[in-house]
C-alpha atoms as a PDB file:
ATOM      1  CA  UNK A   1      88.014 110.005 105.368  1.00  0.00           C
ATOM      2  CA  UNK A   2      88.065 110.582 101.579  1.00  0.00           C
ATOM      3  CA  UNK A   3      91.660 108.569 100.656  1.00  0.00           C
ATOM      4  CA  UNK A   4      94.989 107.448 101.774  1.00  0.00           C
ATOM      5  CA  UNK A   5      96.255 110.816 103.237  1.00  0.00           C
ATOM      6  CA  UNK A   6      93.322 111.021 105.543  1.00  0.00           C
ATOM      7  CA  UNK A   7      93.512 107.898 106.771  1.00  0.00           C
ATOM      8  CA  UNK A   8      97.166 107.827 107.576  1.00  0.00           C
ATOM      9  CA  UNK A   9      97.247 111.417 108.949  1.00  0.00           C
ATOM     10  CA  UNK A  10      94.420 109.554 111.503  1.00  0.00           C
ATOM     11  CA  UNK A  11      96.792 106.743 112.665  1.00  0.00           C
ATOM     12  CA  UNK A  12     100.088 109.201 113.271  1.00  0.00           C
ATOM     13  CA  UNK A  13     100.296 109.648 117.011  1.00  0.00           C
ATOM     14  CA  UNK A  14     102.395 111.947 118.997  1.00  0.00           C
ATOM     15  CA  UNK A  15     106.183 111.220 119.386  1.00  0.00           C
ATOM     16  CA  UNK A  16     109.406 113.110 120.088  1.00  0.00           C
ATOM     17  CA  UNK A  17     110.775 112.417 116.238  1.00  0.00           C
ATOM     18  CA  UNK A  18     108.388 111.184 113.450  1.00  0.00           C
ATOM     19  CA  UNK A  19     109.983 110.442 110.079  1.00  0.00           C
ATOM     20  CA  UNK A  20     108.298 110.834 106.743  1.00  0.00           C
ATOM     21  CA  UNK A  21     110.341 108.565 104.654  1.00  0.00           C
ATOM     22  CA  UNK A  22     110.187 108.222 100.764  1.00  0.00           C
ATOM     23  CA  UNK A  23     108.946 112.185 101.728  1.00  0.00           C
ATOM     24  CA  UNK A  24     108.794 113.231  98.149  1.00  0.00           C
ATOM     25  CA  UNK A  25     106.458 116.199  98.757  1.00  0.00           C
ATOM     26  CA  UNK A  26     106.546 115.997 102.148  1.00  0.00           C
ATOM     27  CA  UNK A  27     102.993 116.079 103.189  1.00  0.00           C
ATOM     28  CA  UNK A  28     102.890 113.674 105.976  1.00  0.00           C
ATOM     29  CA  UNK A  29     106.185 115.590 107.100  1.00  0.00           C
ATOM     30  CA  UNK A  30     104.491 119.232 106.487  1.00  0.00           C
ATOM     31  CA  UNK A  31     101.519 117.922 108.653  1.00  0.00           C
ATOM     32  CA  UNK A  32     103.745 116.605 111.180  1.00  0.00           C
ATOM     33  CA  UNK A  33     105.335 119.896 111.372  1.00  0.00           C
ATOM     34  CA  UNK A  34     102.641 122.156 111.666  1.00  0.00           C
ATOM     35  CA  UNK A  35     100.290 120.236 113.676  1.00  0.00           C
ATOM     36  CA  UNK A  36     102.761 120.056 116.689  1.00  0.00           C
ATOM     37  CA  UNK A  37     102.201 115.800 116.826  1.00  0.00           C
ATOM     38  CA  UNK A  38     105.947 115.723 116.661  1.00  0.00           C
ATOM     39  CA  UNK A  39     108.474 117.382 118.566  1.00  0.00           C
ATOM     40  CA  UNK A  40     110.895 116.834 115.833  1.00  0.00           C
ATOM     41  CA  UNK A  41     110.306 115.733 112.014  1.00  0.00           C
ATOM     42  CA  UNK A  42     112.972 113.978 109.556  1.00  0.00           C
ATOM     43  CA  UNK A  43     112.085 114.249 106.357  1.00  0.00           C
ATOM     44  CA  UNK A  44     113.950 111.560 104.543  1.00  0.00           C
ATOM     45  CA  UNK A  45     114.389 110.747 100.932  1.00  0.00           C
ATOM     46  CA  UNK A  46     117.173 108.864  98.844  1.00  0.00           C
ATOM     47  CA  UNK A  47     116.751 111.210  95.843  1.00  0.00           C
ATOM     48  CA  UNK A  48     118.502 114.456  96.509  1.00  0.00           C
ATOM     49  CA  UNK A  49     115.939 115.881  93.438  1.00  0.00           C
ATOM     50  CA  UNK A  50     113.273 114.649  95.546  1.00  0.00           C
ATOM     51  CA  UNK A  51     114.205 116.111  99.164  1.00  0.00           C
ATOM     52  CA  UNK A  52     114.701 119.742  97.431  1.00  0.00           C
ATOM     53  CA  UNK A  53     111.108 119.574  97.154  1.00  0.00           C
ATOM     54  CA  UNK A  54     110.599 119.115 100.427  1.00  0.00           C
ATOM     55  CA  UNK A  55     112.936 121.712 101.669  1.00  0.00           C
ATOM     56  CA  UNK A  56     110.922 123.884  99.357  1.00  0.00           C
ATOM     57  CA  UNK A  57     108.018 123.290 101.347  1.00  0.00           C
ATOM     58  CA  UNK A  58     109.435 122.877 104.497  1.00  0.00           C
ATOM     59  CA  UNK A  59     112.558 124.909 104.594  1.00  0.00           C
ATOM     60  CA  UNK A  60     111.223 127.474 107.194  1.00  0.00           C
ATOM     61  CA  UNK A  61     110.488 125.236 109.581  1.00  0.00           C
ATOM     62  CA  UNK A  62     112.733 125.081 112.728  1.00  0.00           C
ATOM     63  CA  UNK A  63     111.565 121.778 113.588  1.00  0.00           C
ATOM     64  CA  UNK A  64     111.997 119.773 110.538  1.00  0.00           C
ATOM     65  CA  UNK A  65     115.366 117.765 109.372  1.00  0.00           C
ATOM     66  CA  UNK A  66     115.894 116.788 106.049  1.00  0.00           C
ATOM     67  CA  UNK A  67     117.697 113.557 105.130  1.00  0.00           C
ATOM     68  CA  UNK A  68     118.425 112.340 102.044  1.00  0.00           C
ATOM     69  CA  UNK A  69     119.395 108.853 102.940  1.00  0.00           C
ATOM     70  CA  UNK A  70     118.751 105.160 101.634  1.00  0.00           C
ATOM     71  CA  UNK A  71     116.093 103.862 103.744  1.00  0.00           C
ATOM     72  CA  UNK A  72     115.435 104.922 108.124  1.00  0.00           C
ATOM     73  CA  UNK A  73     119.245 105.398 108.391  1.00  0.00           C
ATOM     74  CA  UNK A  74     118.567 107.335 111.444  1.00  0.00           C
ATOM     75  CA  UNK A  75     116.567 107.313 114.835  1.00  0.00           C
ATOM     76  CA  UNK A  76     113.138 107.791 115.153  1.00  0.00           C
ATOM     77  CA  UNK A  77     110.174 107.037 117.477  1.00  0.00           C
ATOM     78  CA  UNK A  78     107.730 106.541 114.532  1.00  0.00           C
ATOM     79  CA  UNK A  79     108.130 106.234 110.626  1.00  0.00           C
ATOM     80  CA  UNK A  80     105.564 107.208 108.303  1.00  0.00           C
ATOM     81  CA  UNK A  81     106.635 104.981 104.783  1.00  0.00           C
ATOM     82  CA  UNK A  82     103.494 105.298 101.888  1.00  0.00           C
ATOM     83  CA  UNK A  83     104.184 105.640  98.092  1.00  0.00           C
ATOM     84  CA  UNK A  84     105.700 102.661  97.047  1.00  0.00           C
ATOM     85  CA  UNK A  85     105.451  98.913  96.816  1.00  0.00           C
ATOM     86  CA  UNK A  86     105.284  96.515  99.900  1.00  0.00           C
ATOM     87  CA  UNK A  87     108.219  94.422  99.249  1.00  0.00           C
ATOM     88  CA  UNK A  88     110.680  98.085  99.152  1.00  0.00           C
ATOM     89  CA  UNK A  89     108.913  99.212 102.425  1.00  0.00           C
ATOM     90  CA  UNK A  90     110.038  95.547 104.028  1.00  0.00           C
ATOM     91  CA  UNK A  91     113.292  95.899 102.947  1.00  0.00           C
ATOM     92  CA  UNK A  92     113.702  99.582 104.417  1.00  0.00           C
ATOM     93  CA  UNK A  93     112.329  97.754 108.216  1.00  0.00           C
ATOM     94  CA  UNK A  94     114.994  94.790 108.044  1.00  0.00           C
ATOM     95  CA  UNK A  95     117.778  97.296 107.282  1.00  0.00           C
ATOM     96  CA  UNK A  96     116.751 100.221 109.507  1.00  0.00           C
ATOM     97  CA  UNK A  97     119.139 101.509 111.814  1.00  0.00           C
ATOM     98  CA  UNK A  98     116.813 101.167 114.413  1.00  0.00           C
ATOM     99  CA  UNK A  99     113.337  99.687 114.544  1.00  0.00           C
ATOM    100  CA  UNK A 100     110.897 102.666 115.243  1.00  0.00           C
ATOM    101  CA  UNK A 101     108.427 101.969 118.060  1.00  0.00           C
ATOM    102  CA  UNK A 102     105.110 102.667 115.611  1.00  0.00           C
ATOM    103  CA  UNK A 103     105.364 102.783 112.265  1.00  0.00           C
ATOM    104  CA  UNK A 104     102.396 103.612 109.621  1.00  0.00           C
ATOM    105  CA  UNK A 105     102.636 101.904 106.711  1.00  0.00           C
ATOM    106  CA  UNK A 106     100.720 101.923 102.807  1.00  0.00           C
ATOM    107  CA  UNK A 107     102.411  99.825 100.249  1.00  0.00           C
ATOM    108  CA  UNK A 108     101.228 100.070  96.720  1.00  0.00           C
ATOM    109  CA  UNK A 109     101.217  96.280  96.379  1.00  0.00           C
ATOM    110  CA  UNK A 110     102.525  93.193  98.568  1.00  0.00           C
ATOM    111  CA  UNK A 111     100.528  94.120 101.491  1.00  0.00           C
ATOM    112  CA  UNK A 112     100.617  90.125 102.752  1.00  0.00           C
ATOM    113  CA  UNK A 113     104.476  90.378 102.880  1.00  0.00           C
ATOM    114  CA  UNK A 114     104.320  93.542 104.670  1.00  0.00           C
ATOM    115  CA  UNK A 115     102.306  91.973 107.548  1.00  0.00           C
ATOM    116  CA  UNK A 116     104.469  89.164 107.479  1.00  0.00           C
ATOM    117  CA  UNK A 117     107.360  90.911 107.965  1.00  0.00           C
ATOM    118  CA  UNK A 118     106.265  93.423 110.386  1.00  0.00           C
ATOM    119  CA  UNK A 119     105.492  89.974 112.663  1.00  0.00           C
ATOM    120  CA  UNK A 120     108.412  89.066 112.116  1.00  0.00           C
ATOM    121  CA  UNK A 121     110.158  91.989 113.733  1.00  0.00           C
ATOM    122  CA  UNK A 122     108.237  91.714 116.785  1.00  0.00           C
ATOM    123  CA  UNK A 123     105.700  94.278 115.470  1.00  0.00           C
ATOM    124  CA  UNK A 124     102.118  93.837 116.338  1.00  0.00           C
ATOM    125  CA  UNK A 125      99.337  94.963 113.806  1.00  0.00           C
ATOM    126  CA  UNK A 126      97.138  97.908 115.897  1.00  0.00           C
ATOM    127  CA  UNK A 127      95.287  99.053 112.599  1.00  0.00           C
ATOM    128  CA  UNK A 128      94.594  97.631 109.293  1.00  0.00           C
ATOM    129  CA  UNK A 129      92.065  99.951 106.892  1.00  0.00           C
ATOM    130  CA  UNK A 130      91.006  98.876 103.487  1.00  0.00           C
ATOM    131  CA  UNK A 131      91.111 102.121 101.043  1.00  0.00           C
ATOM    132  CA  UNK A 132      89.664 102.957  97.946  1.00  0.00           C
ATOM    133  CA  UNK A 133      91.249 105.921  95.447  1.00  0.00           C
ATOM    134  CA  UNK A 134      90.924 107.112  91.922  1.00  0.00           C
ATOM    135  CA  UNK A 135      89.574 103.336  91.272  1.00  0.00           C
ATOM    136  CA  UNK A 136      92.614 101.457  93.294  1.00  0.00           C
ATOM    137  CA  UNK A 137      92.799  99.911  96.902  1.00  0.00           C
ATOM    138  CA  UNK A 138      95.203  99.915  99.430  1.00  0.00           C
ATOM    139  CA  UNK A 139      95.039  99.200 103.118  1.00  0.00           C
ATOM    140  CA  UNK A 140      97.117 101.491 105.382  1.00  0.00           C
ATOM    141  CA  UNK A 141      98.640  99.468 108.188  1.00  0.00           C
ATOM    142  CA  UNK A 142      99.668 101.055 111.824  1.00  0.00           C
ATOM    143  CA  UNK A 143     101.975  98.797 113.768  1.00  0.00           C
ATOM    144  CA  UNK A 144     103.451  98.621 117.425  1.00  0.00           C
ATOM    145  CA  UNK A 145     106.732  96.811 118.404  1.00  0.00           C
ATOM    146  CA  UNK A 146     106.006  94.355 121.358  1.00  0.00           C
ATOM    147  CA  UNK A 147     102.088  94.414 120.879  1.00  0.00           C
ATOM    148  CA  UNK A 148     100.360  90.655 121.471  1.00  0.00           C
ATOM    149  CA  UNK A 149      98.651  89.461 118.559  1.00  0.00           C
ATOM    150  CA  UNK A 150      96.899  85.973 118.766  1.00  0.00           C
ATOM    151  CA  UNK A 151      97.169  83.854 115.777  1.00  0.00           C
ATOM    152  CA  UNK A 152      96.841  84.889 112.506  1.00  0.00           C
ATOM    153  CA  UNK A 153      94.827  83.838 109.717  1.00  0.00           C
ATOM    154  CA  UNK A 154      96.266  83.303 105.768  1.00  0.00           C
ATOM    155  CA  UNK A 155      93.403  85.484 104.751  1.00  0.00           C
ATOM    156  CA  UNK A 156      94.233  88.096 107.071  1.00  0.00           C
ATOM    157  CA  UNK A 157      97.781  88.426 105.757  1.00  0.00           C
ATOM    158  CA  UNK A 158      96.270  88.362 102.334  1.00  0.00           C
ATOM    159  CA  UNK A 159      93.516  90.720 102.508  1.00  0.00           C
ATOM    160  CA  UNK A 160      94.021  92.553 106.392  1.00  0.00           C
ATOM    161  CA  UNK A 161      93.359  92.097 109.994  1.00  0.00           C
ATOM    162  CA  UNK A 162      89.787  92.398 109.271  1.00  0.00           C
ATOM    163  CA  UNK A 163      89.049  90.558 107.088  1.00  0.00           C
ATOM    164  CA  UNK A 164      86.221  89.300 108.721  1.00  0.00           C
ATOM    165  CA  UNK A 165      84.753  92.412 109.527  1.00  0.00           C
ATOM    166  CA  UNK A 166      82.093  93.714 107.177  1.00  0.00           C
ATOM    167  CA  UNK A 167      83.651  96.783 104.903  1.00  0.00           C
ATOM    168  CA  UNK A 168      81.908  98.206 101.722  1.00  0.00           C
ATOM    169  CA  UNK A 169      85.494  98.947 100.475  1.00  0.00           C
ATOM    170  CA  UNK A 170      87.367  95.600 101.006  1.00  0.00           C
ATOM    171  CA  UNK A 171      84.189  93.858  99.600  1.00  0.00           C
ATOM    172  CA  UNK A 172      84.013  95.580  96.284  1.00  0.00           C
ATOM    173  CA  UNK A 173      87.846  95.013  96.015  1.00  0.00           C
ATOM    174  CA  UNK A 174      87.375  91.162  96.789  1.00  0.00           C
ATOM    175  CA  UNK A 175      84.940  91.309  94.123  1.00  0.00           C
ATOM    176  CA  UNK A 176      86.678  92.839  91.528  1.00  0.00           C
ATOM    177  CA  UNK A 177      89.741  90.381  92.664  1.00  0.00           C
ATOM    178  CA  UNK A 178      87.175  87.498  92.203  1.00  0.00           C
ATOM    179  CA  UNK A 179      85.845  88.681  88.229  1.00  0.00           C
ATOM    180  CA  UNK A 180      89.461  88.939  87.235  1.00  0.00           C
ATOM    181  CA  UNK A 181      90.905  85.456  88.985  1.00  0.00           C
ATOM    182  CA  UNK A 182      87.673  83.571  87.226  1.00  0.00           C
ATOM    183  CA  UNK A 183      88.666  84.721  84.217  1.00  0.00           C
ATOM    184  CA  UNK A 184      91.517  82.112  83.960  1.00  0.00           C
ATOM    185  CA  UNK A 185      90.383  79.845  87.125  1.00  0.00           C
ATOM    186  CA  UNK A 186      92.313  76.709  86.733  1.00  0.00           C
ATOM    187  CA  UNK A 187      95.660  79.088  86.893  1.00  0.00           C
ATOM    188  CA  UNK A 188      94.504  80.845  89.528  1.00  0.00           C
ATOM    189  CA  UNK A 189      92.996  77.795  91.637  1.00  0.00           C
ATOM    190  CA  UNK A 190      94.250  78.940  95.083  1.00  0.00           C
ATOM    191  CA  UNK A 191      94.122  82.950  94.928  1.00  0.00           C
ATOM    192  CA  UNK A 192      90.283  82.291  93.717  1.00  0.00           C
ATOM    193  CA  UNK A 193      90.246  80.031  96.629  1.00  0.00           C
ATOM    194  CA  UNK A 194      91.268  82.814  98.984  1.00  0.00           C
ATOM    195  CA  UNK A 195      89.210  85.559  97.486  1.00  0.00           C
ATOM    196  CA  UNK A 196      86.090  83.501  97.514  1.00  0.00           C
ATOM    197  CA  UNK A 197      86.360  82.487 101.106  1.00  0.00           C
ATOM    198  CA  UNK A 198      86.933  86.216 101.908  1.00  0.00           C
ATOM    199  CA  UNK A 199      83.994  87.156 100.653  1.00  0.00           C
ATOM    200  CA  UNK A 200      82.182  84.937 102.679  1.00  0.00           C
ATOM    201  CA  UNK A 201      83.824  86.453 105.351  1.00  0.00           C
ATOM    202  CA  UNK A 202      82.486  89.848 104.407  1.00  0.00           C
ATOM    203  CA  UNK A 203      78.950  88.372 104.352  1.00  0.00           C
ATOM    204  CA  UNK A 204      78.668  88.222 100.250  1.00  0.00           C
ATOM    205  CA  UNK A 205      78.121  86.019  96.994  1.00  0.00           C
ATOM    206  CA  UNK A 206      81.218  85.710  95.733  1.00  0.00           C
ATOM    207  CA  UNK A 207      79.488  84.638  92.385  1.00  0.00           C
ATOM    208  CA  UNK A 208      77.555  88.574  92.584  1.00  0.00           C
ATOM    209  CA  UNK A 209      79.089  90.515  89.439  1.00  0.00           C
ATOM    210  CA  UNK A 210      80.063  93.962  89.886  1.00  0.00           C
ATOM    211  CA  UNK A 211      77.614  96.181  87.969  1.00  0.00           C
END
């Protein structure tokens, strides 16, 4: 999987409707749509400028309804949310209409209070994958309401539910976390703290400089 549209295409998984919301271009709604995973697609937006571009690419489709609406002011079984930043995507879950059973989730930034709040709802965290693009990391996050989860670790909320499991990609963005916290390491004390016992997680030096 080559970036964030891969991976979240990967973690979609059937359902009667599956909302693509924030659509923009509508390419996790397009796929939805052609690829049959959904028996019905919303494709939801709260810029009317925004949804027009969708209907332009989607406005043949007899299986696709566009919304242009603040948030998941509808029903769905599963909502796709990726293009902006964690703490908007939280804020579109507390004030959803209704929760969706899965959701699939890649915030630009705030990914710890996006974990923390999809506990909160009674979500439980199913998949958590550290991505790299054009020289930025994300993690794309698929979640289940009513799924057990045992206790979870601060550094999982900081850095993802696997944060102990060895990944080239999370380790290289610990790293580069780690060269720019020790650059001012008395005012960044406990995020240095975090990084570096991360790393040790992930099996390396946290005092190895990126090439």
């Amino acid at each position: 999987m080559s970036g964030r549209l891969d991976v979240i295409k990967s973690l979609i998984t059937p359902a009667t409707i599956i909302a693509d919301v924030g659509c923009d271009h509508a390419k996790i709604a397009a796929y939805c749509a052609e690829s049959g995973i959904a028996q019905k697609v919303i494709a939801s937006d709260i810029s009317e400028k925004c949804l027009q571009k969708a209907k332009l690419r989607l406005g043949g489709a007899d299986n696709v309804e566009f919304k242009c609406c603040d948030g998941i002011a509808y029903i769905c079984d599963e909502a796709i949310i990726a293009g902006m930043g964690g703490l908007l995507i939280c804020e579109i879950l507390k004030s959803a209409e209704r929760l969706p059973q899965t959701v699939v989730l890649c915030p630009h930034r705030d990914e710890d209070a996006v974990r923390r709040t999809l506990f909160a709802l009674g979500y439980g965290i199913t998949d958590d994958i550290p991505v790299a693009e054009r020289g930025k990391y994300y993690s794309v996050i698929r979640a289940r309401l009513g799924v057990e989860h045992g206790e979870v670790s601060e550094l999982q909320l900081l850095f993802g539910m696997n944060v102990a499991r060895p990944s080239a990609v999370l380790t290289e963005r610990l790293k580069k976390l780690h060269a720019t916290y020790s650059r001012a390491p008395q005012k960044n004390k406990a995020r240095l703290q975090a990084v570096t016992a991360a790393l040790r997680l992930q099996g390396a030096d946290a005092d190895v400089t990126l090439n």
